[in-house]
C-alpha atoms as a PDB file:
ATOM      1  CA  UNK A   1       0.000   0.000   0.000  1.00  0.00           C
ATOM      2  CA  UNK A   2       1.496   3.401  -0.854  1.00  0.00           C
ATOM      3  CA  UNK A   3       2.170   5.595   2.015  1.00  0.00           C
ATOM      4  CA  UNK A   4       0.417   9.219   1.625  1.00  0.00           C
ATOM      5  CA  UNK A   5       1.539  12.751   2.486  1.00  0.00           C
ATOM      6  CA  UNK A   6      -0.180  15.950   3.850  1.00  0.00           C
ATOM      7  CA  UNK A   7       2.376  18.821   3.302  1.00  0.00           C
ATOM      8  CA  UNK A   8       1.454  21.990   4.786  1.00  0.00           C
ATOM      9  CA  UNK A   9       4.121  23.822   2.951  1.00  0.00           C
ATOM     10  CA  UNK A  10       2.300  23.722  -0.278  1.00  0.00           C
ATOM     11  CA  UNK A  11      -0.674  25.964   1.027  1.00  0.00           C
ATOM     12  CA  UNK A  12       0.062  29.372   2.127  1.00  0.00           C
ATOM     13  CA  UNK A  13      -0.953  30.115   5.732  1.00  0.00           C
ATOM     14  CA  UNK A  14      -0.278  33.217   8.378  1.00  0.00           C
ATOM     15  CA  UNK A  15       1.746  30.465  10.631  1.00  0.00           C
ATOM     16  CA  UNK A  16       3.968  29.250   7.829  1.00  0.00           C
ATOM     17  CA  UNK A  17       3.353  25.868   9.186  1.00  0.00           C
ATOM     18  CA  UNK A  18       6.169  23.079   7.688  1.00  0.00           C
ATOM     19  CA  UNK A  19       4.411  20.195   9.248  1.00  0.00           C
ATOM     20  CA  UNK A  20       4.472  17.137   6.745  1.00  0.00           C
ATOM     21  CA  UNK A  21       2.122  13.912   7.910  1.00  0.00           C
ATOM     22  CA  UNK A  22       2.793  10.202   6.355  1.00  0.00           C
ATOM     23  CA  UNK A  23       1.333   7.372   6.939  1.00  0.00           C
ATOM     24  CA  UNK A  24      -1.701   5.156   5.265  1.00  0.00           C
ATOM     25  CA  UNK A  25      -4.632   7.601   4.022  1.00  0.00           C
ATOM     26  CA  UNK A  26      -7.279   7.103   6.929  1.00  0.00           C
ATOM     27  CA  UNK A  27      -3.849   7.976   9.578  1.00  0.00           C
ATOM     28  CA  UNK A  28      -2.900  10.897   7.368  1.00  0.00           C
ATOM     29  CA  UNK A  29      -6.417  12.111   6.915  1.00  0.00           C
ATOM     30  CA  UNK A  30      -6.905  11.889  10.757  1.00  0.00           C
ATOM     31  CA  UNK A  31      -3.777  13.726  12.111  1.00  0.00           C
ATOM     32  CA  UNK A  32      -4.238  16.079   9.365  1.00  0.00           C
ATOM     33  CA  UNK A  33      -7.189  17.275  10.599  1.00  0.00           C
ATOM     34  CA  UNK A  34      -6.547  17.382  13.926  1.00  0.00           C
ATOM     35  CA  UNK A  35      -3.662  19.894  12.951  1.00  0.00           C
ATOM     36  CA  UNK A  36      -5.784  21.981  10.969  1.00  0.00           C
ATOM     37  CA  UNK A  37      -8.272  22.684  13.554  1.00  0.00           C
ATOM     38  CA  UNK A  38      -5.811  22.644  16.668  1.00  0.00           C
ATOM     39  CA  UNK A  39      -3.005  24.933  14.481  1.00  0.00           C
ATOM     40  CA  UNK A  40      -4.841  27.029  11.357  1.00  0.00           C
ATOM     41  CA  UNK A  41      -8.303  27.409  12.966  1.00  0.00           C
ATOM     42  CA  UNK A  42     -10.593  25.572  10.908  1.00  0.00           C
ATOM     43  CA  UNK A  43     -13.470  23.645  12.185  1.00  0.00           C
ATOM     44  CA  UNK A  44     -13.778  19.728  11.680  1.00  0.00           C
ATOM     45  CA  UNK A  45     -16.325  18.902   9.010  1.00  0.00           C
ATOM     46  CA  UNK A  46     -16.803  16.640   6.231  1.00  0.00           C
ATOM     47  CA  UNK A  47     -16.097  19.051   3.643  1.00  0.00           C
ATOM     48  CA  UNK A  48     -12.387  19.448   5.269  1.00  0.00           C
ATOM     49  CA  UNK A  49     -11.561  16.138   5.525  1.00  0.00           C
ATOM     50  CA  UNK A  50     -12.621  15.639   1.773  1.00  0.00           C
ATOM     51  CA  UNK A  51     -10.351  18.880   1.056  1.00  0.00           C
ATOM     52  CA  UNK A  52      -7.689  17.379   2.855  1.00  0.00           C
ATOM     53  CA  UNK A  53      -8.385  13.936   1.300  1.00  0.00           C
ATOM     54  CA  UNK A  54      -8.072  15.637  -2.050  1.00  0.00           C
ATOM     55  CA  UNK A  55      -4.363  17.346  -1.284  1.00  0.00           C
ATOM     56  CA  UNK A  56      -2.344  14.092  -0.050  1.00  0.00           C
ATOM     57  CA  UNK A  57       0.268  13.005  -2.375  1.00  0.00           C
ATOM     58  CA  UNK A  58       1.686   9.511  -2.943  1.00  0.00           C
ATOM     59  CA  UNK A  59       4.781   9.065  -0.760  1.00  0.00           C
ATOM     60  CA  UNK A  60       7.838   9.097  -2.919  1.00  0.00           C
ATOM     61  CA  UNK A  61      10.460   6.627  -2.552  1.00  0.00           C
ATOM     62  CA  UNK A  62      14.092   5.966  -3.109  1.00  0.00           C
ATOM     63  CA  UNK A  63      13.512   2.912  -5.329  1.00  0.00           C
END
């Protein structure tokens, strides 16, 4: 299963957050929006966790 990634770093924010989250897409998803509403203020809802769901990346690897 390919690991995902939430980068913050791609989208602009006041607290110039450089949190990255890895892990398997329900994990990622999870902690990701936790960090949004703890750290940028949002408020947990379905439509952010499908925005965030939208934004992870596949994990690159070395191979």
């Amino acid at each position: 299963m390919t690991r995902k990634i939430a980068d913050c770093r791609k989208h602009p924010s006041v607290s110039h957050c450089s949190l990255t989250i890895a892990g398997e897409e329900d994990e990622v998803v999870r902690a990701a929006t936790d960090h949004a509403v703890a750290v940028h203020e949002h408020t947990d809802s379905p439509e952010l966790r499908e925005q965030i769901r939208a934004m992870l990346e596949d994990e690159k690897t070395g191979a």
